[in-house]
Protein backbone atom coordinates (compact mmCIF):
# COMPACT_ATOMS: atom_id res chain seq x y z
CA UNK A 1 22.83 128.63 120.94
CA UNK A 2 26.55 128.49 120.37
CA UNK A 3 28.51 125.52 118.15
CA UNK A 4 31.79 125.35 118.17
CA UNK A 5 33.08 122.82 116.32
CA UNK A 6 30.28 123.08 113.58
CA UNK A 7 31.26 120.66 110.79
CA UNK A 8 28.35 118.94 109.67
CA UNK A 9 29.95 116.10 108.90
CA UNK A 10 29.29 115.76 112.72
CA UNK A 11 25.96 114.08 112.34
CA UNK A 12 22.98 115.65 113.77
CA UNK A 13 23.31 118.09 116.10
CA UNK A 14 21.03 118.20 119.72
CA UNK A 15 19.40 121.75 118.75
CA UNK A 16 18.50 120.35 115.26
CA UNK A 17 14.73 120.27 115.80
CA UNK A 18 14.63 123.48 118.03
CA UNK A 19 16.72 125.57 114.98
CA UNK A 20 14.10 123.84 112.59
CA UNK A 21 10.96 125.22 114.67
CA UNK A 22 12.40 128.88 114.48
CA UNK A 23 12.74 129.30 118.55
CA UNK A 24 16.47 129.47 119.08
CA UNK A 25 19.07 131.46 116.74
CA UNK A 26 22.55 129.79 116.17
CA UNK A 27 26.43 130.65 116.00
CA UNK A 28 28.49 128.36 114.65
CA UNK A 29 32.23 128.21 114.25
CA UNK A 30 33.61 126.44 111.36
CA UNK A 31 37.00 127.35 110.62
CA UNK A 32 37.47 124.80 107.72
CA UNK A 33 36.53 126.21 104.93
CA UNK A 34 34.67 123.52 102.63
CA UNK A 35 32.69 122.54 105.91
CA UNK A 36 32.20 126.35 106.60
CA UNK A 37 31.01 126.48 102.38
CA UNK A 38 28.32 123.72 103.06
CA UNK A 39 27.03 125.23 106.07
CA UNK A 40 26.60 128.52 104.64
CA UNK A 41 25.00 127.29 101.65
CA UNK A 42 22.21 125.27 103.55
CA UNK A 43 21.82 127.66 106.66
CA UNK A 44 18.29 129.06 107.48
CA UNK A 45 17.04 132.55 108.39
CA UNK A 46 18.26 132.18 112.28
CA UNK A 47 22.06 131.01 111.88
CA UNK A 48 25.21 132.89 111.85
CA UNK A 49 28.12 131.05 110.43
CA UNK A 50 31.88 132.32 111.57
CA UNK A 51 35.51 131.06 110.20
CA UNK A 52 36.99 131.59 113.41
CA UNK A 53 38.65 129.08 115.55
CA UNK A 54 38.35 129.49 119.03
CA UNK A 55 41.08 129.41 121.81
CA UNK A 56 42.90 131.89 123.63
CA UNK A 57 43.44 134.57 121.09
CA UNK A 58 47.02 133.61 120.49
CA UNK A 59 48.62 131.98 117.15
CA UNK A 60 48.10 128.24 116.90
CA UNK A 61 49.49 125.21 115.20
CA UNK A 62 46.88 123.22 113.55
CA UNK A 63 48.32 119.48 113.44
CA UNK A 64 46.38 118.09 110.22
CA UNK A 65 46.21 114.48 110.34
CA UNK A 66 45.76 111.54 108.28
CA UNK A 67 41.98 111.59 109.50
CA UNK A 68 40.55 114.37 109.67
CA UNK A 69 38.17 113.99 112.40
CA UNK A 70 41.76 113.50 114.40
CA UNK A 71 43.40 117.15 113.69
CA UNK A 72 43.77 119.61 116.00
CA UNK A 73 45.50 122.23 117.33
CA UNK A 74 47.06 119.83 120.28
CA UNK A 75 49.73 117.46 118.30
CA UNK A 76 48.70 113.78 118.55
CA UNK A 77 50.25 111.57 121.76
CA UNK A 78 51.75 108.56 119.70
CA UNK A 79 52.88 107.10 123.35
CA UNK A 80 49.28 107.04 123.44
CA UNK A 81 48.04 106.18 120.20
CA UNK A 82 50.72 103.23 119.13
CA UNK A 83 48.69 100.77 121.76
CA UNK A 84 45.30 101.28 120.07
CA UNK A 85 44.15 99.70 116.37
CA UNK A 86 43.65 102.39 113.92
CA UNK A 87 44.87 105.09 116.25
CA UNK A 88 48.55 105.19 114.84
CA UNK A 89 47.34 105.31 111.17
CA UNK A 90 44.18 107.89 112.34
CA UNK A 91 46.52 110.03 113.68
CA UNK A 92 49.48 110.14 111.49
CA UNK A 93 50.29 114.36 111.03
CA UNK A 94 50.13 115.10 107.41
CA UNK A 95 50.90 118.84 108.16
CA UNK A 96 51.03 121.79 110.28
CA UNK A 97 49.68 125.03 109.25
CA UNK A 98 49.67 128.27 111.43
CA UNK A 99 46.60 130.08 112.50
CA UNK A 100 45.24 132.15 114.13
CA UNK A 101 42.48 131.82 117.33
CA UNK A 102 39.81 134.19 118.97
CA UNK A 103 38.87 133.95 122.62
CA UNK A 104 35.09 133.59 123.17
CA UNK A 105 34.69 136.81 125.36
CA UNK A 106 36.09 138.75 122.60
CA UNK A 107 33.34 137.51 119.72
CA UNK A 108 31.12 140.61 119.28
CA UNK A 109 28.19 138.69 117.28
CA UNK A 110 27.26 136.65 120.94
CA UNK A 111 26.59 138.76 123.54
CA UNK A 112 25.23 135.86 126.11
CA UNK A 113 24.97 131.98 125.38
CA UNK A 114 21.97 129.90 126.86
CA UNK A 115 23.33 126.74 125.46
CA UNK A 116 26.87 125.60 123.85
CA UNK A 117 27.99 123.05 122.20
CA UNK A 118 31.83 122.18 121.45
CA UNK A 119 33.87 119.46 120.03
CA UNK A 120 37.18 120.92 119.22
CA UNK A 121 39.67 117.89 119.78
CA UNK A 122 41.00 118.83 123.04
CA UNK A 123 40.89 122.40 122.97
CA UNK A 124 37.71 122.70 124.98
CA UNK A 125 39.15 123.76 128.59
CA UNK A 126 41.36 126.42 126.83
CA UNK A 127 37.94 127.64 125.24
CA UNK A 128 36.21 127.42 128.84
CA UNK A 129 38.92 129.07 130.56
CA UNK A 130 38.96 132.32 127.69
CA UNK A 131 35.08 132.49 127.53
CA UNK A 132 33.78 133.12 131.40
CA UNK A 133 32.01 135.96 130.96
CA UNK A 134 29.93 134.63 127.99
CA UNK A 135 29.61 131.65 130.12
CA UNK A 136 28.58 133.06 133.25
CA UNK A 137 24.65 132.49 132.47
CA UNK A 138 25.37 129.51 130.15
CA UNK A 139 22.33 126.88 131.57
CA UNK A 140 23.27 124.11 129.72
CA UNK A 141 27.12 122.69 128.15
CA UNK A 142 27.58 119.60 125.10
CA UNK A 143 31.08 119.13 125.57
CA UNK A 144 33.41 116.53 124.24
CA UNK A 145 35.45 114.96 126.58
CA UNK A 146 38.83 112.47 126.72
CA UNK A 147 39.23 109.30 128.78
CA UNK A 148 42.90 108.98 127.93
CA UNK A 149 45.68 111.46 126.26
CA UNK A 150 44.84 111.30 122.37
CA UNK A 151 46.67 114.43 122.52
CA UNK A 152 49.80 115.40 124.43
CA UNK A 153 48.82 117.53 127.34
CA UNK A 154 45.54 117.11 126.36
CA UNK A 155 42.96 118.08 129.58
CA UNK A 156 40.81 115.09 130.28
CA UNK A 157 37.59 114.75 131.20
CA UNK A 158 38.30 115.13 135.44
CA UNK A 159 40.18 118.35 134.33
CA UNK A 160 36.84 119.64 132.28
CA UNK A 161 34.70 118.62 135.56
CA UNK A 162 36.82 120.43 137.67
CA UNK A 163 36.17 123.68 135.80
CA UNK A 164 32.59 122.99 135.20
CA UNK A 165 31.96 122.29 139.26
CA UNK A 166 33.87 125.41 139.50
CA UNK A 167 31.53 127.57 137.89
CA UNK A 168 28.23 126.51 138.71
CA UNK A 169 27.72 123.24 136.62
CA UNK A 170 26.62 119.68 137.57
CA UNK A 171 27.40 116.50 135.27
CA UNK A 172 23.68 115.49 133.74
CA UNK A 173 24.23 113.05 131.01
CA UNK A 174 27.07 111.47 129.16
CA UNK A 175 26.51 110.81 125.39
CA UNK A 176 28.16 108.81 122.21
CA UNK A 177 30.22 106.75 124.80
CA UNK A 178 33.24 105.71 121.91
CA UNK A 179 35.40 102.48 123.00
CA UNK A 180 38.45 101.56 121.01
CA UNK A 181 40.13 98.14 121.15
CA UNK A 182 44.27 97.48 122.31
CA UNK A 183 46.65 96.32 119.47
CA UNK A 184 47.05 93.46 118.43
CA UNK A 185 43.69 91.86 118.75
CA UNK A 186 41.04 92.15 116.33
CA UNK A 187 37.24 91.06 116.52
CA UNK A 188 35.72 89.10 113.76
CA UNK A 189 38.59 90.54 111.74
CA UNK A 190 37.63 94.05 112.46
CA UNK A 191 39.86 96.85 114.35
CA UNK A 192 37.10 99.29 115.36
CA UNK A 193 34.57 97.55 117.49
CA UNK A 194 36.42 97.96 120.80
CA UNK A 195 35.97 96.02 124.00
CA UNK A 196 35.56 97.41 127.47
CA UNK A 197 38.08 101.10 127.64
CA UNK A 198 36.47 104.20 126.99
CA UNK A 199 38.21 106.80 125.06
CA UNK A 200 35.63 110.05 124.43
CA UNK A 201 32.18 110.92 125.07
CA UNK A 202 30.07 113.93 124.70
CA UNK A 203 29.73 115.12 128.40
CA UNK A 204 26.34 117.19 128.88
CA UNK A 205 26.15 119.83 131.86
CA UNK A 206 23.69 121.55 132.78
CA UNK A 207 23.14 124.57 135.95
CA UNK A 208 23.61 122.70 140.07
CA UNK A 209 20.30 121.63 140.15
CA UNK A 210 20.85 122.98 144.20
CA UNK A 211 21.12 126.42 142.28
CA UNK A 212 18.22 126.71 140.64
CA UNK A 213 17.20 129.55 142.89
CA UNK A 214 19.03 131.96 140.94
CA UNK A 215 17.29 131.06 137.92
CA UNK A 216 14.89 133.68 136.66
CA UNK A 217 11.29 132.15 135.31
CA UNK A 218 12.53 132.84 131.91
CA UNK A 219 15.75 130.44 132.39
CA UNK A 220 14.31 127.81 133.76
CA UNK A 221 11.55 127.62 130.89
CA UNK A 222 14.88 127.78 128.53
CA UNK A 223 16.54 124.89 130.32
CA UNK A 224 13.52 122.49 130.86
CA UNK A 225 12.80 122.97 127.03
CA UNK A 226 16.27 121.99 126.42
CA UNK A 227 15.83 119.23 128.30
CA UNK A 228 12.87 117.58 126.85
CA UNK A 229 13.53 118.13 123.51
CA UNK A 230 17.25 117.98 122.84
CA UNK A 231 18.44 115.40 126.07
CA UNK A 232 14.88 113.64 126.32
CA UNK A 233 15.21 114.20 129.84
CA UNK A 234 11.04 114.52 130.97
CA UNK A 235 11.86 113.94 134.90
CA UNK A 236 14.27 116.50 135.35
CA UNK A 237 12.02 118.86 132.81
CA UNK A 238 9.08 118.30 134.91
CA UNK A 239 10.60 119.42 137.74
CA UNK A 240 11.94 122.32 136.53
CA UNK A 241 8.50 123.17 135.28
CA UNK A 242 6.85 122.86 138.28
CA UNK A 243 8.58 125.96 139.74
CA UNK A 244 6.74 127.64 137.78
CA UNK A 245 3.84 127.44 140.18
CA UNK A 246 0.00 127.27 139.55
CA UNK A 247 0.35 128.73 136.13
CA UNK A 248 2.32 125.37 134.41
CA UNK A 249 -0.45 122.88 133.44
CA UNK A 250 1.39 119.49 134.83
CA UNK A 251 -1.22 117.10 133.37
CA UNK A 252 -0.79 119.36 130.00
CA UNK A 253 2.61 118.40 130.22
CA UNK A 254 2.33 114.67 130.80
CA UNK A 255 0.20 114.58 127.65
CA UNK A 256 2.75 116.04 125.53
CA UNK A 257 4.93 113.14 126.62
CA UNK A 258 2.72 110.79 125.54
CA UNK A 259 4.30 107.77 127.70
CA UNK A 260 4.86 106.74 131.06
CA UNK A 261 7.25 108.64 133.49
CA UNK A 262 9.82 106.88 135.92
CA UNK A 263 8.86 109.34 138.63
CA UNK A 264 7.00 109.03 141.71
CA UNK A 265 4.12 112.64 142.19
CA UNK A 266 3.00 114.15 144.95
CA UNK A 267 0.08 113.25 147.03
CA UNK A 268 -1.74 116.51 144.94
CA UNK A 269 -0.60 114.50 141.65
CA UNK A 270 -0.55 110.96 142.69
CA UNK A 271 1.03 108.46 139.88
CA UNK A 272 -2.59 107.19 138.86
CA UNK A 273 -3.11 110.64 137.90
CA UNK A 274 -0.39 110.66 135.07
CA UNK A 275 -1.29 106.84 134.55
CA UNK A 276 -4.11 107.88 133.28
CA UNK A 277 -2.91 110.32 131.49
CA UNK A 278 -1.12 107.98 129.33
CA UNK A 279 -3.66 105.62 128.47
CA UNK A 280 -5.59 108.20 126.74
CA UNK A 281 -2.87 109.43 124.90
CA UNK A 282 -0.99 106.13 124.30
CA UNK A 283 -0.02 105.37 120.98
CA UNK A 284 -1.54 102.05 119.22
CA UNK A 285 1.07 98.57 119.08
CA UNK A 286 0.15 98.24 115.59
CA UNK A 287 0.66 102.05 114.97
CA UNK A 288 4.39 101.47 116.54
CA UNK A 289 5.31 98.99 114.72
CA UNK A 290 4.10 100.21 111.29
CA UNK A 291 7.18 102.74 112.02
CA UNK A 292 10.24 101.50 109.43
CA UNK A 293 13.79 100.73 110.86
CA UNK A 294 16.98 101.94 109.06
CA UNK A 295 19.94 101.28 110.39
CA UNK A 296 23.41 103.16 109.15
CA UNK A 297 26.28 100.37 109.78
CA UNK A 298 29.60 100.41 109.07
CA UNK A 299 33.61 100.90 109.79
CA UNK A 300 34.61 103.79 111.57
CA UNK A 301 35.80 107.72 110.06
CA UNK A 302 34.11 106.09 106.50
CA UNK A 303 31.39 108.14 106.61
CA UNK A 304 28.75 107.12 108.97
CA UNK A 305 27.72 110.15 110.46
CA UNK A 306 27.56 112.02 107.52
CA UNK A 307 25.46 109.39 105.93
CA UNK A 308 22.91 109.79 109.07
CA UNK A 309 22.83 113.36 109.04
CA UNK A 310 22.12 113.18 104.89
CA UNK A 311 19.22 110.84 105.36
CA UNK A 312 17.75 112.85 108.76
CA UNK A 313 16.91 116.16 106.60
CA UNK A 314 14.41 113.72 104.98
CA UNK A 315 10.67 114.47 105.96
CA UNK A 316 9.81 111.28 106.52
CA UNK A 317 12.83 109.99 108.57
CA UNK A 318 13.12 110.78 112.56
CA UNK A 319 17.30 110.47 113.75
CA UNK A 320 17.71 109.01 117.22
CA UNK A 321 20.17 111.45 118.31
CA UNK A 322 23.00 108.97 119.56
CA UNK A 323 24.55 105.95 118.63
CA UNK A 324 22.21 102.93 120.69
CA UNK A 325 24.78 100.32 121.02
CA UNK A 326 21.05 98.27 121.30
CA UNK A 327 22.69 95.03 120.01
CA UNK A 328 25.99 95.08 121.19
CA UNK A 329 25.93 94.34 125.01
CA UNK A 330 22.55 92.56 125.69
CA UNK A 331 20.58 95.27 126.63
CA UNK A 332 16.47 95.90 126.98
CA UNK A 333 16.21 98.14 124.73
CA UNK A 334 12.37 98.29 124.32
CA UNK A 335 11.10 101.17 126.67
CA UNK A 336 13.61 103.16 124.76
CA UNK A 337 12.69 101.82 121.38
CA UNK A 338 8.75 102.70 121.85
CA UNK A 339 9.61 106.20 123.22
CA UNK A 340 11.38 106.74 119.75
CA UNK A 341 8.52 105.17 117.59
CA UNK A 342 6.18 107.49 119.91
CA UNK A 343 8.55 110.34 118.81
CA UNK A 344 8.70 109.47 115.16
CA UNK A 345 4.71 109.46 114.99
CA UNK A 346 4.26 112.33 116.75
CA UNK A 347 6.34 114.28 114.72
CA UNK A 348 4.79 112.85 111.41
CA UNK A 349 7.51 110.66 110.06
CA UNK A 350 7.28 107.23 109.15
CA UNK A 351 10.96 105.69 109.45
CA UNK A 352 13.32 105.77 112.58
CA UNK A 353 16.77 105.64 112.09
CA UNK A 354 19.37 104.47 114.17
CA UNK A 355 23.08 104.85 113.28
CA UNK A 356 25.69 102.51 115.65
CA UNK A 357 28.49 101.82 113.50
CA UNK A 358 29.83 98.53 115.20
CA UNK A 359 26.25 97.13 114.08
CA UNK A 360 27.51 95.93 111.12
CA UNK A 361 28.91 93.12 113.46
CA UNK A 362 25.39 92.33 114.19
CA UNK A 363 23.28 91.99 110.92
CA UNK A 364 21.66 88.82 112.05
CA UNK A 365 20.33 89.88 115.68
CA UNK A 366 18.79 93.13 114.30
CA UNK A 367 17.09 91.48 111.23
CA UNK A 368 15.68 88.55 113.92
CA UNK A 369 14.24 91.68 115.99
CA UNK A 370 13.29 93.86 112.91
CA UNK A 371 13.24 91.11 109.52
CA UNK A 372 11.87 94.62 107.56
CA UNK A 373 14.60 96.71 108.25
CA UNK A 374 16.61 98.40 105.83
CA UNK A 375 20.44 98.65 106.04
CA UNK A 376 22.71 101.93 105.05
CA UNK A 377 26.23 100.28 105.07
CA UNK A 378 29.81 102.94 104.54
CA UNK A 379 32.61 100.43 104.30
């Protein structure tokens, strides 16, 4: 597991519980150094910590901005920016500062990578592009990725999926969808709820699922564990289980899961089969419900994240591993809200915690749904 991009003030990150089991070892690259301080001083007996930035191996100018979660090595497109709230004050360069970058092929301490992750403000094609032959086995690929030019000449997210189709990758998922709203209008005073246009998310690919052929046994055990347990993505897990041939246990599997499946089986493994399977494994109403709700509200860059990531090292708290958005758009959220609970009990924690920042704008649906819960607010 690679992290580049490993400030932990970047909430929890998908290999979180794997790290925490002792199965996968961790690089991270941190080039700040109070972030790079704090993850040294907390890191566990199978993570590597380096202060490199990566890029192409040439000298770079690091534009520091007025936020930091804005800085970067691209300077900020104020075309861009000036239309947005918060964007123009966000991105306002405090600095520059030269440094230098390493490519990813030339890092000695990885010699393969089954799994990156990188957020990087912009910089991730340039990473891509000066990393292919660490990549070239890579099954699975967290990447953030841009909407719009934050950045000028930033590559945006159809450049990224052009390299990824490129080399072997398929779009699976796309996480922490972030909206921001047009000047001048504000909602319910606020500037950081936005409305409708999409500037980031956190694109995960994963290996053409039409070349999974090439796969040894070994890889495809490494990706469908991936998949469960970081992504929550049972159906596509399943199947890549079931490759395995007689020696995977499917109905061993289903248990595991705990809950019901939206997949059709095979005629050998009809759906009553893993019907079944559920009902003698389901969890108790009264046993769901018993789990607490926190919710971590709030204004945007105050904090929010970190706040989250703080309260998920507790025992007793289980992190849903993206922001929800539950009460913001109308959604049915309850298939997705039981699947948590199931996850929280099964993992021996009594509180589920959900951080959406914009939810602060919606105190009184979630206390109609959950009148218990318990509110972290950053302001």
């Amino acid at each position: 597991m690679v992290d580049i991009g490993a400030n932990p003030i970047d909430g929890t990150p998908p290999y979180a519980g794997l790290l925490k089991q002792g199965v996968i070892r961790l690089v991270g690259f941190e080039p700040q150094p109070d972030a790079l301080a704090k993850l040294q001083q907390r890191k566990g007996p199978h993570e590597t910590y380096l202060p490199h930035a990566v890029g192409n191996g040439e000298q770079a100018t690091l534009y520091i901005c007025q936020a930091s979660g804005m800085t970067s090595t691209l300077k900020p497109n104020t075309a861009v920016l000036d239309h947005f709230q918060g964007y123009p004050i966000w991105g306002k360069v405090k600095r520059t500062a030269l440094m230098d970058t390493v490519r990813l092929d030339d890092v000695p301490e990885i010699s393969h990578i089954d799994w990156l992750k990188i957020d990087i403000q912009g910089g991730e094609l340039t990473v891509f592009k000066h990393g292919e032959h660490k990549l070239k086995d890579t099954l699975v690929i967290q990447t953030e990725a841009n909407f719009i030019q934050l950045y000028e000449g930033q590559p945006l997210f159809a450049d990224i999926d052009h390299w990824m189709r490129a080399h072997g990758f398929m779009l699976h998922t796309l996480l922490e969808q972030r909206r921001r709203l047009y000047a001048p209008m504000k909602l319910k005073g606020g500037i950081h709820q936005g409305i409708n246009q999409l500037t980031t998310a956190d694109a995960v690919y994963i290996r053409d699922i039409n070349q999974l052929d090439t796969l040894s046994t070994d890889q495809l055990k490494k990706l469908a564990v991936i998949l469960h347990v970081a992504y929550g993505s049972y159906d596509l897990s399943l199947r890549l289980l079931r490759r395995l041939g007689p020696d995977f246990d499917e109905s061993a599997y289903l248990k595991q899961i705990g809950k019901p499946l939206p997949l059709t089986l095979s005629a050998q493994h009809p759906i009553s089969d893993a019907a079944e399977v559920h009902q003698s494994n389901a969890v108790d109403d009264a046993e769901l419900d018993a789990v607490e709700m926190i919710f971590v509200v709030g204004c945007g860059h105050t904090g929010t994240t970190l706040m989250a990531t703080i309260l998920g090292e507790s025992d007793a708290i289980h992190t849903i591993k993206r922001e929800t958005e539950w009460f913001l758009h109308g959604q049915d959220f309850s298939t997705e809200l039981r699947q948590e609970r199931e996850q929280a009990i099964a993992a021996g924690k009594r509180c589920l915690l959900e951080k959406t920042p914009r939810h602060v704008y919606r105190y009184a649906k979630i206390t109609a749904a959950f009148p218990n819960a318990k509110f972290v607010i950053d302001l």
